[in-house]
Protein backbone atom coordinates (compact mmCIF):
# COMPACT_ATOMS: atom_id res chain seq x y z
CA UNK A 1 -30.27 57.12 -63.39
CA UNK A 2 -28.62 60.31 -61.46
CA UNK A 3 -26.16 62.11 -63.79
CA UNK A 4 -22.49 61.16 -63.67
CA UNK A 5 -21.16 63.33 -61.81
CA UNK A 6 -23.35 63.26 -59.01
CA UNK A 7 -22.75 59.45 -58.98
CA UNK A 8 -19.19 60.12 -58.34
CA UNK A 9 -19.81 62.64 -55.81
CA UNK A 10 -21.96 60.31 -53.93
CA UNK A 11 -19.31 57.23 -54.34
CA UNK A 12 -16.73 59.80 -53.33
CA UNK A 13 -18.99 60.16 -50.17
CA UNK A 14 -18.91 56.41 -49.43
CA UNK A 15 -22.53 55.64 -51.22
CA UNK A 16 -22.39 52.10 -51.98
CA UNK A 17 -25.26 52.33 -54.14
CA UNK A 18 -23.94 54.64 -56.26
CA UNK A 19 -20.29 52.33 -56.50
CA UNK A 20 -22.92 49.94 -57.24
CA UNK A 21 -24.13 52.11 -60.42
CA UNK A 22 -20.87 53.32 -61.00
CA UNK A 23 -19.52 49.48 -61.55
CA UNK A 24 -22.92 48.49 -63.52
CA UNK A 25 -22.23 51.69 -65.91
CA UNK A 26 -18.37 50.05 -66.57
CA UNK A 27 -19.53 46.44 -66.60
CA UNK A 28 -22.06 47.22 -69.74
CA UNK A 29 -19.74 49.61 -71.01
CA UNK A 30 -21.79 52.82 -71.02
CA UNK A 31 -20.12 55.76 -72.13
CA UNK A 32 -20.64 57.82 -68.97
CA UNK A 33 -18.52 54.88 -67.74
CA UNK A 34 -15.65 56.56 -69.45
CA UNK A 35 -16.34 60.00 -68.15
CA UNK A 36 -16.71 58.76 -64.32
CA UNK A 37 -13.60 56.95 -64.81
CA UNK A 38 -11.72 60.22 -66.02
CA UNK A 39 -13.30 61.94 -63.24
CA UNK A 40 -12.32 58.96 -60.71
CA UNK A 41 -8.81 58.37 -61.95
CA UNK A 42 -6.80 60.74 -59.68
CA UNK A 43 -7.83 59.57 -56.97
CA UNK A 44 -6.94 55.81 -57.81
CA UNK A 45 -3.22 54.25 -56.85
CA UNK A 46 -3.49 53.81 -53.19
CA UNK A 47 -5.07 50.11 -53.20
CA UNK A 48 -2.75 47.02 -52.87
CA UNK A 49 -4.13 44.33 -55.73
CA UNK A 50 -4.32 40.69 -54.75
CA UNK A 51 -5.37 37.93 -57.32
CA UNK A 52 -6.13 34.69 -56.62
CA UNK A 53 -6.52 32.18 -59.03
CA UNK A 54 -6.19 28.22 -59.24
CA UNK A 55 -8.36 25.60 -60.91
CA UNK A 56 -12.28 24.96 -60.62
CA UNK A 57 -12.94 23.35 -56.86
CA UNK A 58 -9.58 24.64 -55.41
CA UNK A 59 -11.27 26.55 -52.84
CA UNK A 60 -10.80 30.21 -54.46
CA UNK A 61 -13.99 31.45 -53.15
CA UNK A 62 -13.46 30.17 -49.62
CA UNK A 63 -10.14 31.10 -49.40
CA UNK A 64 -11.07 34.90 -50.44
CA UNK A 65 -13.44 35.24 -47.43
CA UNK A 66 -11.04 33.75 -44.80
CA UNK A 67 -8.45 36.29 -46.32
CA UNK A 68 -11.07 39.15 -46.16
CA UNK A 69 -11.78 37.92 -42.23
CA UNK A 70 -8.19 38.27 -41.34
CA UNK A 71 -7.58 41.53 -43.46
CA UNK A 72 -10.71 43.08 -41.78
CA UNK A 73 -9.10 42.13 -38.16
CA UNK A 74 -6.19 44.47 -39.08
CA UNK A 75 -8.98 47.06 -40.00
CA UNK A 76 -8.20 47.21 -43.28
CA UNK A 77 -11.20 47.84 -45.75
CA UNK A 78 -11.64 45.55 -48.34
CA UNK A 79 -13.37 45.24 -52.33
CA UNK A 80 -13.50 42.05 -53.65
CA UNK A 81 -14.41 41.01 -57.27
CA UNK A 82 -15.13 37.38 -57.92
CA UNK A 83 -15.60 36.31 -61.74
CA UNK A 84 -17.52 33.40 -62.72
CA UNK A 85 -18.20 32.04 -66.21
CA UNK A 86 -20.09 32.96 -68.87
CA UNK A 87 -22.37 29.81 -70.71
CA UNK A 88 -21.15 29.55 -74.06
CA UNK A 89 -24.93 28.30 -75.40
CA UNK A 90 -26.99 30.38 -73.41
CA UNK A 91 -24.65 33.51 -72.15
CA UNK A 92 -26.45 33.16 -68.76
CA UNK A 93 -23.92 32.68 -65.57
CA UNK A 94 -24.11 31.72 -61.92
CA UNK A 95 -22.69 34.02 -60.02
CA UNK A 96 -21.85 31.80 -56.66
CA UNK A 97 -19.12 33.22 -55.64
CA UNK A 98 -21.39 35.44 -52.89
CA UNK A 99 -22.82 31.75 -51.36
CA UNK A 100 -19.36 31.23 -49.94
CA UNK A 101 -18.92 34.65 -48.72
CA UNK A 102 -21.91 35.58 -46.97
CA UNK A 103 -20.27 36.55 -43.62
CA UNK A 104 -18.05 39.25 -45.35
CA UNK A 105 -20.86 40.77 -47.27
CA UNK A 106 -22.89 42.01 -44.66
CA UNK A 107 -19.20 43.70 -43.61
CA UNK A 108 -19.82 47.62 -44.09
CA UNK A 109 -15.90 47.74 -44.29
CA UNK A 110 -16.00 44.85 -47.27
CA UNK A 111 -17.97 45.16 -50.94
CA UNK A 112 -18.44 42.78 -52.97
CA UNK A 113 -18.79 42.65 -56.55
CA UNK A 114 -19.83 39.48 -58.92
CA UNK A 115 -19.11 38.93 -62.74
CA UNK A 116 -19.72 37.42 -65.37
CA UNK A 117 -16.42 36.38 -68.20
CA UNK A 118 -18.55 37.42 -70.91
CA UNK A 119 -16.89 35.05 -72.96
CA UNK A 120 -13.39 36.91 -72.09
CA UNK A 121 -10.84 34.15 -71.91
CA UNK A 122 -7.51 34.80 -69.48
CA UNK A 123 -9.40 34.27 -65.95
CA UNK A 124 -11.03 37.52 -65.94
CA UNK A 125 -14.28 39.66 -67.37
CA UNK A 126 -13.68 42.63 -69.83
CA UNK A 127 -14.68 45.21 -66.73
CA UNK A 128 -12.56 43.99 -64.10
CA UNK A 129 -9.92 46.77 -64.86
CA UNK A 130 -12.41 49.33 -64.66
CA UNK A 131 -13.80 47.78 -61.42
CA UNK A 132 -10.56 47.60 -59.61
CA UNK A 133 -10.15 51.75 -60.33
CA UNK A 134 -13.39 52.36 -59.09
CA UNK A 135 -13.22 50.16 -55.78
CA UNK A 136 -9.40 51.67 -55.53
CA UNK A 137 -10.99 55.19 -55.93
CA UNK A 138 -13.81 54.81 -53.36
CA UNK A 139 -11.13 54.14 -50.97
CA UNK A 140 -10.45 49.85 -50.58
CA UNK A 141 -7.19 49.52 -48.92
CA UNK A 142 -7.50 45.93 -50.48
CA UNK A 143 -8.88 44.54 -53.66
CA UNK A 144 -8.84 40.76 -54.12
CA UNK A 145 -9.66 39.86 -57.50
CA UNK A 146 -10.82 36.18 -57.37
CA UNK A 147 -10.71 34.85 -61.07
CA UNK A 148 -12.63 31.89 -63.19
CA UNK A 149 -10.76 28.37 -62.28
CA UNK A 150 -8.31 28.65 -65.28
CA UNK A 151 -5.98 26.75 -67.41
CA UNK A 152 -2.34 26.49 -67.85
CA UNK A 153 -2.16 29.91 -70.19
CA UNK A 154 -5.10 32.20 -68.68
CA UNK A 155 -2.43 34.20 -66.50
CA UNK A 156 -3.92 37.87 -67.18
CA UNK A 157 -4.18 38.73 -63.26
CA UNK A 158 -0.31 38.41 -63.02
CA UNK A 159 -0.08 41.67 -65.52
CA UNK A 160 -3.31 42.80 -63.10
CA UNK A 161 -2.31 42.11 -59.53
CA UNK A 162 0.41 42.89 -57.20
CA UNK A 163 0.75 39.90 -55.32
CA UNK A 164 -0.73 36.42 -56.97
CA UNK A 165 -1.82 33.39 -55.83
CA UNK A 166 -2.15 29.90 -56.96
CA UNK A 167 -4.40 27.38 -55.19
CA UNK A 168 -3.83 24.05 -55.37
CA UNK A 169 -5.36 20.80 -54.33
CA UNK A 170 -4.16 17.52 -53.82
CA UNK A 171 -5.16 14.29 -56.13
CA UNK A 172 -5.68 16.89 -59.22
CA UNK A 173 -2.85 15.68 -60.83
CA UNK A 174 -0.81 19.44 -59.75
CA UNK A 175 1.93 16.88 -58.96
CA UNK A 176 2.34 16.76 -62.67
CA UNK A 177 1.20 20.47 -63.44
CA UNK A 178 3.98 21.98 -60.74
CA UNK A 179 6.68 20.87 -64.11
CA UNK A 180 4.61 22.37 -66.74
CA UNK A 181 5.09 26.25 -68.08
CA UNK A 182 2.60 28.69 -68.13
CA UNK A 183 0.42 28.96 -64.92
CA UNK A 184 2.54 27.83 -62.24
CA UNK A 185 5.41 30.67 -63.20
CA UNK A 186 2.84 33.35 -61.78
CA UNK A 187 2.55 32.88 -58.46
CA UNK A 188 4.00 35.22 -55.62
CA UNK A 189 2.36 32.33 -53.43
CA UNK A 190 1.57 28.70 -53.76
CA UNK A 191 -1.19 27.71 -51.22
CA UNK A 192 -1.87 24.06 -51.32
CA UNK A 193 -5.88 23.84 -49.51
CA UNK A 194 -7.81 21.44 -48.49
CA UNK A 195 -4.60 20.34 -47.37
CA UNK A 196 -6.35 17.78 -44.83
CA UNK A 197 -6.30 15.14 -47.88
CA UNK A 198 -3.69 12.51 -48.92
CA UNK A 199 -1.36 13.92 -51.15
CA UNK A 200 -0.49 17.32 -49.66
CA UNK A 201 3.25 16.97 -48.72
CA UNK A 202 3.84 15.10 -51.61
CA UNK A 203 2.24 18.14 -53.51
CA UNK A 204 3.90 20.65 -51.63
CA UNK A 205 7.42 18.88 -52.35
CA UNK A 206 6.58 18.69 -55.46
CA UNK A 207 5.71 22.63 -56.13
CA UNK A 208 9.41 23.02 -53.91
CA UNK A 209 11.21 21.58 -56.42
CA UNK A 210 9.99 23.34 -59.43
CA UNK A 211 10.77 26.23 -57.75
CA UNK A 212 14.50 25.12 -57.23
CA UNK A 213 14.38 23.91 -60.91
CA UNK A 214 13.00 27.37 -62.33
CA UNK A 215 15.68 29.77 -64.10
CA UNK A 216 14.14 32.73 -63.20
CA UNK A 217 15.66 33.41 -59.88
CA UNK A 218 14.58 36.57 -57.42
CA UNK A 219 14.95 38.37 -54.03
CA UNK A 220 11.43 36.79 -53.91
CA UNK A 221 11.16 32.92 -53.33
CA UNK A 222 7.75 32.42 -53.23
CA UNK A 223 6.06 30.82 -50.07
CA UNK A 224 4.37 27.20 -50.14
CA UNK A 225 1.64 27.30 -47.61
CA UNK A 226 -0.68 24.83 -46.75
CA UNK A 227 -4.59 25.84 -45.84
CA UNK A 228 -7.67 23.95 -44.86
CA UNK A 229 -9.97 26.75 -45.75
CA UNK A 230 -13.26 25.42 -44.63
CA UNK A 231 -11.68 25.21 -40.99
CA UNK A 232 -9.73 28.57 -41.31
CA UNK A 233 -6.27 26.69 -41.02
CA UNK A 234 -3.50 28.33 -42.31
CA UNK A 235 -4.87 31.54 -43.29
CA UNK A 236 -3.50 34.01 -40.91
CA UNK A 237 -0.43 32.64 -42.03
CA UNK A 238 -1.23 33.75 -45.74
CA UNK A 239 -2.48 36.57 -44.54
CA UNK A 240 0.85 37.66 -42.94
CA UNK A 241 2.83 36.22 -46.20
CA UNK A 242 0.27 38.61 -48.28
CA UNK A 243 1.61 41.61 -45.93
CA UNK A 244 5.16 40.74 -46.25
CA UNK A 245 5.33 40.42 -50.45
CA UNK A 246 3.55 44.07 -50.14
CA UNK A 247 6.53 44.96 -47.64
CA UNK A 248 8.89 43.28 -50.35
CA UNK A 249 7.83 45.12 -53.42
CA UNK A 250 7.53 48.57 -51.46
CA UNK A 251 11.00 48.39 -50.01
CA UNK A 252 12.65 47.33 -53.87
């Protein structure tokens, strides 16, 4: 393994191999990781955070790499980091996340990054902080952290992202979910996919009127959009919402 500092040097100098190392060294929690990240954290700030989270089968993974298409178009560069569970009997995970995103990774302008929970509960792994500083560092004008299908609770990439999204999907029972607390207070913007099935206006009405029903009013009403992410519909459309909550924070 090259010494620290030259692996920063080289990431500096857009070596993807050595971001590679860099994240590896984090992700097993090394303690040169510490000592890259000290060396790395000046130059870290400039990347816009997007999270996208939503239940198991909502799309997530899809929906990431029709984002990353449309952000790429605009020439923006993009790191994404998708985290998958972590077996509770065997500690062993499948990281799929890269099946569904195989167009994007061969993308010199995109790098993606795979990881396992570790048994961290809250949607995402123990590293994925450290990641995000690293990618930012290396010069991502995007990061899109894609997080385990959660639960009502697991909300940590609100407190990590600056714009989140919830995916939903028809005939999951979200018509009920949309009333409960917890996950559905997070999101900057609701995307109902696979919005081709029965149920979608229903569920989008449905996520409408919690929002008139929440307490918590702001500047900010977030969006209900509907997707069909295997066909690409709808995403542009998120993509331009994604652009215009950035605009909103940066001008307040």
């Amino acid at each position: 393994m090259p010494s620290t500092e030259k692996l920063v040097n080289d990431a500096l100098s857009g070596s993807v191999r050595a971001l590679a190392k860099l994240i590896t060294l984090a992700e097993n929690e090394m303690p040169e990781a510490m000592e890259a990240l000290r060396k790395l954290y000046p130059r870290t700030g400039k990347a816009y955070l997007i999270g996208i989270t939503g239940p198991p089968g909502s799309g997530k993974s899809t929906l990431t790499d029709k984002i990353t298409k449309e952000l790429r178009k605009k020439d923006f560069t993009v790191g994404i980091i998708a985290v998958d569970p972590t077996s509770p009997f065997t500690g062993g995970a499948l990281l799929g996340d890269r099946l569904r995103m195989q167009d994007v990774t061969s993308d010199e302008g995109v790098f993606v990054r795979s990881m396992a929970t570790r048994g961290t509960l809250g949607g995402l792994s123990k590293a994925t902080a450290d990641t995000i500083k690293i990618l930012d560092a290396f010069g991502k004008d995007f990061i899109i952290i894609e997080t385990v299908g959660v639960g009502q609770d697991e909300v940590d990439i609100v407190k990590t992202a600056d714009t989140t999204i919830l995916i939903s999907v028809p005939g999951m029972g979200d018509e009920i979910q949309a009333l409960k607390a917890g996950i559905m207070e997070i999101a900057d913007i609701f995307v109902v996919n696979k919005a081709d099935r029965e149920g979608a206006d229903r569920l989008v009405t449905e996520l409408g009127l919690m929002l008139d029903l929440s307490p918590a009013k702001s500047a900010w009403r977030p969006p209900i959009l509907k997707t069909v992410g295997t066909l690409g519909e709808g995403v542009s459309e998120l993509a331009e919402r994604i652009l215009a909550h950035r605009k909103f924070l940066e001008e307040g």
